[in-house]
Protein backbone atom coordinates (compact mmCIF):
# COMPACT_ATOMS: atom_id res chain seq x y z
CA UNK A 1 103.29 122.27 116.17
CA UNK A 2 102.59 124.08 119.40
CA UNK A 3 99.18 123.42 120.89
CA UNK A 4 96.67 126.38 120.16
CA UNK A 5 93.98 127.24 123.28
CA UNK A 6 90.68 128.46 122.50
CA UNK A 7 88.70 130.29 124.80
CA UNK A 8 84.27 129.97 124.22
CA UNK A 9 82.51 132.62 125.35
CA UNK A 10 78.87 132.38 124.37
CA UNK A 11 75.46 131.95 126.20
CA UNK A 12 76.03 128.58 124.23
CA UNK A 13 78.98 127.57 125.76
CA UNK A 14 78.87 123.92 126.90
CA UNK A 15 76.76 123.10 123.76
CA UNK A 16 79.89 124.68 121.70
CA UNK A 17 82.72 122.53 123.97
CA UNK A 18 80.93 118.91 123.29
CA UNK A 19 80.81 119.49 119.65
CA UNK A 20 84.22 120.90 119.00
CA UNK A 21 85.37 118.07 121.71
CA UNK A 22 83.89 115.35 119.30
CA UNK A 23 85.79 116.85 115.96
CA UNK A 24 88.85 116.11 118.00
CA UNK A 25 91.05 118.87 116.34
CA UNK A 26 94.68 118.81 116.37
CA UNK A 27 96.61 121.08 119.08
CA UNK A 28 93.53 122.54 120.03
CA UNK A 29 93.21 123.23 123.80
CA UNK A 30 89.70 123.97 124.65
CA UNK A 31 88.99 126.71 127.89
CA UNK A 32 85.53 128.45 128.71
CA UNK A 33 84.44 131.05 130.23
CA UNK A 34 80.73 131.31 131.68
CA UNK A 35 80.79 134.12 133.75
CA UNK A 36 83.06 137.39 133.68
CA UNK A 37 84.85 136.68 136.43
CA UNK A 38 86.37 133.35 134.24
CA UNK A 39 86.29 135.60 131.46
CA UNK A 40 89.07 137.78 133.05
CA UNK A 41 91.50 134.77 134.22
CA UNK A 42 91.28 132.83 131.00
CA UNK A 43 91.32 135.74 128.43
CA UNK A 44 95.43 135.95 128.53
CA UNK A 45 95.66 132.25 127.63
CA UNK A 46 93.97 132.56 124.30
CA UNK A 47 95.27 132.05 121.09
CA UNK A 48 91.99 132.42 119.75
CA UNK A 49 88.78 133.44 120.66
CA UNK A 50 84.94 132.02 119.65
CA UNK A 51 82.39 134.69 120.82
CA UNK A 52 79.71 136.90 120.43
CA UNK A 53 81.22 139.89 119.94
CA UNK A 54 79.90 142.10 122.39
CA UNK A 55 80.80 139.39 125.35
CA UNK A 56 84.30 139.88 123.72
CA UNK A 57 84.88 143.06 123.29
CA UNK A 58 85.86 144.58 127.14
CA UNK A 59 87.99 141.47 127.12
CA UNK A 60 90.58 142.08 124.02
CA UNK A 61 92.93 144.71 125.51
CA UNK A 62 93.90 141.68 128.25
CA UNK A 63 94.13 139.16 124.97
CA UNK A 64 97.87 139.73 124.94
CA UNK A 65 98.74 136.39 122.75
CA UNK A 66 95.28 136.52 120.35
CA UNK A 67 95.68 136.29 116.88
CA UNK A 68 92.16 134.82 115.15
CA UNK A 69 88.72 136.07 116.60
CA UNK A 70 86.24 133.76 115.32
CA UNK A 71 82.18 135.65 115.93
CA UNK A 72 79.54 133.19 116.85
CA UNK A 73 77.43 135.94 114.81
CA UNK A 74 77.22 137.55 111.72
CA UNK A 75 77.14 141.02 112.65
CA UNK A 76 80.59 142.53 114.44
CA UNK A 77 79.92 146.08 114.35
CA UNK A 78 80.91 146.33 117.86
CA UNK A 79 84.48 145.34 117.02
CA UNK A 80 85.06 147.95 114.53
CA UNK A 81 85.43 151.11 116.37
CA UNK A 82 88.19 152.64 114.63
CA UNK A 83 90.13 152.76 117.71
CA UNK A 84 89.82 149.03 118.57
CA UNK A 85 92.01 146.48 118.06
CA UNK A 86 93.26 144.92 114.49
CA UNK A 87 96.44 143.12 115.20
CA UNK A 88 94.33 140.02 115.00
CA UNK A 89 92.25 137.76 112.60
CA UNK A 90 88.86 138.44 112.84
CA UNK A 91 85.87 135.70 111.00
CA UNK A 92 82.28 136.29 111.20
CA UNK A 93 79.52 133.83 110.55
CA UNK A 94 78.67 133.89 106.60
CA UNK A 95 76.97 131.07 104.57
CA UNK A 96 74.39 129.75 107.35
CA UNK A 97 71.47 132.67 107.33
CA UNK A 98 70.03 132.89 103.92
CA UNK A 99 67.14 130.11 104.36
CA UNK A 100 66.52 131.26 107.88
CA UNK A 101 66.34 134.87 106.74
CA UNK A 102 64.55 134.24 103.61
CA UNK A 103 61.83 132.18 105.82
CA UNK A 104 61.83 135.61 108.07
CA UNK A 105 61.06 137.81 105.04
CA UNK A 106 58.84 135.72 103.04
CA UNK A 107 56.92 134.55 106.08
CA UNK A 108 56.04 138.15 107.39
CA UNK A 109 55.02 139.20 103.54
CA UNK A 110 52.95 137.03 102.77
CA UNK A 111 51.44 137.28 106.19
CA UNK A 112 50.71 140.60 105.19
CA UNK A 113 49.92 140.48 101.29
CA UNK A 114 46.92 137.80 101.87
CA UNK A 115 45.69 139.74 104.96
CA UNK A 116 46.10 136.87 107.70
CA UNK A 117 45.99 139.04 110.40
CA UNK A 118 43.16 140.14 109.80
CA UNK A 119 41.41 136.86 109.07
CA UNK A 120 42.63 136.07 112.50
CA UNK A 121 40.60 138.93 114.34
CA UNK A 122 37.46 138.05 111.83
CA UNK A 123 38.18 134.21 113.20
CA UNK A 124 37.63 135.72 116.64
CA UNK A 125 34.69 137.46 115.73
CA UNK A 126 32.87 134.79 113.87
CA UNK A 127 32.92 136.71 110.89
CA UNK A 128 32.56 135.37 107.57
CA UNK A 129 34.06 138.16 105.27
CA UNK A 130 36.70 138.02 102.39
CA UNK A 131 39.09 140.87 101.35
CA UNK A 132 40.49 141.64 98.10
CA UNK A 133 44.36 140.72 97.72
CA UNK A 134 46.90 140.82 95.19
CA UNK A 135 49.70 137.87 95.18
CA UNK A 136 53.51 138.25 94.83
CA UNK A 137 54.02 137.63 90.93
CA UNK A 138 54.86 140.31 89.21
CA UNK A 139 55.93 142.62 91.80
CA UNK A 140 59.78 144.22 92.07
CA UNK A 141 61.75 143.84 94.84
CA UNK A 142 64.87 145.52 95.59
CA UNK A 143 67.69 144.12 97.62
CA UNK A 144 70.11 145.83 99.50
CA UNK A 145 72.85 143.40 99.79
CA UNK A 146 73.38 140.83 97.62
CA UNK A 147 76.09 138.36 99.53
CA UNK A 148 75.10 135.02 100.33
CA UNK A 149 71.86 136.33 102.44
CA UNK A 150 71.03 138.57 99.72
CA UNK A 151 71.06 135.91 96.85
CA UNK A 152 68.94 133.63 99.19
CA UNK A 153 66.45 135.74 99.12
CA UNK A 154 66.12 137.02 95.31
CA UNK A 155 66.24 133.39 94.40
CA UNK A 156 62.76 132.98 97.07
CA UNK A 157 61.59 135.66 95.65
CA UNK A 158 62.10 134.40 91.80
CA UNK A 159 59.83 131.19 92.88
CA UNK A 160 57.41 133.29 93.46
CA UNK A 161 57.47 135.32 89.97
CA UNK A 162 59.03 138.74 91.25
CA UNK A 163 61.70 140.79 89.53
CA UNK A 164 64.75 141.19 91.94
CA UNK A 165 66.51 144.08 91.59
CA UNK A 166 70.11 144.05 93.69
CA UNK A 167 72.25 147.05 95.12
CA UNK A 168 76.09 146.31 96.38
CA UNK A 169 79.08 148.38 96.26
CA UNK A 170 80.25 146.50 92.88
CA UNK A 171 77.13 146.76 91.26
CA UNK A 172 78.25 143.05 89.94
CA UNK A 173 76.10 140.41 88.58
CA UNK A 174 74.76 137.79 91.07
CA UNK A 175 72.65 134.78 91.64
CA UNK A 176 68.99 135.45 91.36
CA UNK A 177 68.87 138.89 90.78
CA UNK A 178 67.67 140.32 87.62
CA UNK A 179 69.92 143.50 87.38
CA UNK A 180 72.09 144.27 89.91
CA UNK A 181 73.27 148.02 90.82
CA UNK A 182 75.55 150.17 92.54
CA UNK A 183 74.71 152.33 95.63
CA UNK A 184 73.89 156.23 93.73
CA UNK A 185 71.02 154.17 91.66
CA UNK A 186 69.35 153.61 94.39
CA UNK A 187 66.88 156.68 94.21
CA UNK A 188 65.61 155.38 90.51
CA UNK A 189 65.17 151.72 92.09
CA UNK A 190 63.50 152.54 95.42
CA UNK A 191 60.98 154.37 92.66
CA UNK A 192 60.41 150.60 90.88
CA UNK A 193 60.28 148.83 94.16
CA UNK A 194 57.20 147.40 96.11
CA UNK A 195 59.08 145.32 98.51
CA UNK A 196 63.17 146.73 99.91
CA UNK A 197 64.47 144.09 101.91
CA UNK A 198 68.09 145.81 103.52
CA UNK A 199 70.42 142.86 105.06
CA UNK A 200 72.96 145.55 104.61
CA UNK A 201 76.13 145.70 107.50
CA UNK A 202 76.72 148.50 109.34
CA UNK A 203 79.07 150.33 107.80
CA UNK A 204 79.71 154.48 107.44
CA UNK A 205 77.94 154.29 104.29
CA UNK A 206 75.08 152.36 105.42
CA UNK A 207 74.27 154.64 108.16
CA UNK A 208 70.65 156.07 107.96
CA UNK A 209 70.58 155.33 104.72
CA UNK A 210 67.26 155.13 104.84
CA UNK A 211 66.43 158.73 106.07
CA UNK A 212 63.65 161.46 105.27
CA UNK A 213 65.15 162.42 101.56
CA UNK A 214 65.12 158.54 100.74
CA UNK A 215 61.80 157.47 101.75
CA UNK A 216 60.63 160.70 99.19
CA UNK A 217 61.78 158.15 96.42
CA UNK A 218 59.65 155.27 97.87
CA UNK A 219 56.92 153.95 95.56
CA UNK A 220 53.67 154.62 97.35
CA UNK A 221 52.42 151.24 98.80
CA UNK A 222 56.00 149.78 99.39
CA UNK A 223 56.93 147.44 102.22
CA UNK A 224 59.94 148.03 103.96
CA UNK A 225 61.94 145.01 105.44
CA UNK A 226 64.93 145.59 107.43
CA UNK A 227 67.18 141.93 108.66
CA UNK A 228 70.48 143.58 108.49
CA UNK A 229 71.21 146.28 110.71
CA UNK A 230 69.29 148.82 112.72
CA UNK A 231 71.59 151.69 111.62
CA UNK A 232 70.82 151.83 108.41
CA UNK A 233 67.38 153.17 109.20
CA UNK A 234 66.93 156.31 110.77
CA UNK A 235 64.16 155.24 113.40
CA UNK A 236 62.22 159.05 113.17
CA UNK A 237 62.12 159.26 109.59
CA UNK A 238 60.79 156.14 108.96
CA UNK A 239 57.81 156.49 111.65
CA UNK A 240 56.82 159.91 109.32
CA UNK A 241 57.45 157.92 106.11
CA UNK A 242 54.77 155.33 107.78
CA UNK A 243 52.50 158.19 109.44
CA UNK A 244 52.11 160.54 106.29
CA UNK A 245 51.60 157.27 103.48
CA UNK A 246 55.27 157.03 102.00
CA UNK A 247 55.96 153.84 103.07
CA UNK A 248 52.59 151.70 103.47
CA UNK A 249 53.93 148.89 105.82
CA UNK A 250 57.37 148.20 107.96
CA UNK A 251 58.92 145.02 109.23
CA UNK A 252 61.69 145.77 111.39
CA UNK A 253 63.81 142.96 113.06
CA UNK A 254 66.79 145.15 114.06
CA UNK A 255 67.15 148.50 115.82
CA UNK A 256 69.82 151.62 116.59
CA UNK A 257 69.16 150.43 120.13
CA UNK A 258 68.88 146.57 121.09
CA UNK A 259 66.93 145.86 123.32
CA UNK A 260 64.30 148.21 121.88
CA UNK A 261 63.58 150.59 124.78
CA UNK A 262 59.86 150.39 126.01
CA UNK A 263 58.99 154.10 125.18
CA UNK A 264 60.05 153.75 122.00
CA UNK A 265 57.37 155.17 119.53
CA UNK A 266 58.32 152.37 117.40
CA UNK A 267 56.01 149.32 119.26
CA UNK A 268 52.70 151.67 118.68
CA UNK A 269 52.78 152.23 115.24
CA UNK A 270 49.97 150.31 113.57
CA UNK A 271 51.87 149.59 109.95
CA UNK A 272 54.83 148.60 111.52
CA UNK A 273 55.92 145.11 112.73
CA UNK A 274 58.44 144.51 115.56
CA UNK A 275 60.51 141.25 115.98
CA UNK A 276 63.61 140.96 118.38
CA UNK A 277 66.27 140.62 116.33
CA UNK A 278 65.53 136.83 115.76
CA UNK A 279 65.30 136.59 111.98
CA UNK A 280 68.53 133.99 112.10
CA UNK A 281 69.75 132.81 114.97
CA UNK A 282 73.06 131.43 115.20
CA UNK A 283 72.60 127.63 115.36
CA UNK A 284 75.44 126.33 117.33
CA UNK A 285 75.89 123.05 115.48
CA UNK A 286 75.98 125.24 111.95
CA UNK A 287 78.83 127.92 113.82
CA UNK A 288 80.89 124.84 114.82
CA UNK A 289 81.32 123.48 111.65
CA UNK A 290 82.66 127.07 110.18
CA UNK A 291 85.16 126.68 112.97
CA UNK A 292 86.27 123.23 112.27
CA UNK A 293 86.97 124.18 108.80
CA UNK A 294 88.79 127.31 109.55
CA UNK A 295 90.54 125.95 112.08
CA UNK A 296 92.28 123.50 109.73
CA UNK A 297 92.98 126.60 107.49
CA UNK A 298 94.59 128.23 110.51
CA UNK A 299 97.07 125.75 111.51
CA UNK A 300 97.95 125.03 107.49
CA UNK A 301 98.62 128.88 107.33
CA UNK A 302 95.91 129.15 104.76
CA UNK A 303 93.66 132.12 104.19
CA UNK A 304 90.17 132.27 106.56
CA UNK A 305 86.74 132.12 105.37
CA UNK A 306 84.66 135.14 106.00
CA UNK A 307 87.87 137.39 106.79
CA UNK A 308 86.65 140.37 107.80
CA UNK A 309 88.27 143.88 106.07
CA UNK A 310 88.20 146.17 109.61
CA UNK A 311 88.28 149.45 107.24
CA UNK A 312 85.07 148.27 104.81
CA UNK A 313 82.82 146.83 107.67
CA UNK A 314 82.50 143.44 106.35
């Protein structure tokens, strides 16, 4: 077999070269590129690629011999331009973020359902003073998404004695979800709902989902948690959903534009909660291992784990 080269370009490069050094893989030449001038001289070597996708992307019309493009992230939005490139391969990160995002969503709601804020600024204040609260049992929450992420979470949120309602394309059964449903129910179950969690991808379909007419549907007092992409929110519509009482409370950890610009109205609004974009990260020791095991299923000609369909998104 003729030896393979792999080009790394992440922030975590070295970190990625000692452990896919140590796994010793067959044929497997290992280059890396740390700044874009390297970038540019090593990009026509590659047979295959492990980035983040934006790092990548200026790079792939000079990637004359690519044929697998294995993301160092989930999301690869940025690669699906339907002018781009899709004579290759292309693997995203799947299987890794459901306990780190279902630490992200649980942690922030019940932050917010017992009131710990708030006990915070009393702590400052001296001030010996207890608020009512109501717990998580009971309550409905409705997933958008319900891949590996997705069922990480509605099984969380089972533990804690909540109905999990799913939406997906399919509209199939899955793990931890009550009742699952496809995308034109989703009017009827944002009406049930006192906690939407999207990890949707961005997609055509996905785009400002969430907009004006939506948020009409919400059940007064919901909690809106977006982990999946920025896009499917429209940014506007959801600060007048929080301003006039349709939505009662927002955690966003994803935006239309990252970094979140410093005028944005977003940061100022009381009910809503901004994190950046750090729900999951990408641990480098987890991505490695993906890549080990595809990489065997490359060179036996076998098909690639989290394949991604350029036309659907994901």
């Amino acid at each position: 077999m003729s030896q393979r080269t792999l080009l790394l370009l992440s922030q975590d490069n070295a970190h990625y070269e000692r452990l896919l050094k140590a796994a010793n893989l067959p044929h497997l030449r290992i280059l890396r590129a740390d700044n874009p001038a390297d970038a540019e001289k090593l990009i026509g070597e590659a047979h295959i690629l492990m980035a983040e996708p934006a790092r990548a992307k200026p790079l792939l019309p000079k990637a004359n011999k690519l044929s697998w493009f294995q993301s160092t992230y989930a999301g690869v939005d940025v690669l699906l331009d339907p002018d781009s490139r899709r004579d290759f391969q292309l693997t995203n990160v799947r299987g890794i973020f459901g306990p780190l995002m279902s630490e992200y969503v649980f942690g922030h709601l019940l932050s917010l359902m017992r009131q710990i804020p708030l006990y915070r600024e009393q702590q400052k204040q001296r001030l010996w003073q207890s608020h009512p609260y109501q717990g998580l049992k009971g309550r409905t929450m409705l997933i958008l998404g319900t891949g590996s992420i997705g069922q990480h979470i509605a099984q969380t949120g089972k533990h804690f004695g909540m109905k999990v309602l799913g939406i997906s394309r399919s509209g199939r059964e899955r793990a931890g979800f009550d009742q699952v449903y496809q995308l034109p129910a989703l009017n009827k179950m944002l009406a049930q709902a006192d906690v939407i969690v999207s990890v949707l991808p961005a997609t055509r379909d996905t785009r400002h989902l969430f907009n004006a007419a939506r948020f009409e549907h919400c059940k007064p007092g919901a909690i809106l948690l977006n982990v999946g992409r920025g896009s499917a929110v429209h940014s506007g519509d959801l600060l007048t959903a929080l301003r006039t009482g349709k939505l009662a409370m927002a955690v966003l950890d994803v935006f239309e534009q990252e970094p979140l610009p410093a005028d944005s109205p977003l940061w100022g609004q009381p009910n809503l909660i901004v994190t950046p974009h750090n729900s999951a990260y990408s641990f480098p020791e987890d991505v490695a291992q993906i890549f080990v095991r595809n990489y065997i299923r490359f060179i036996d000609g076998q098909p690639l784990d989290g394949k991604i369909d350029f036309d659907k998104g994901y």
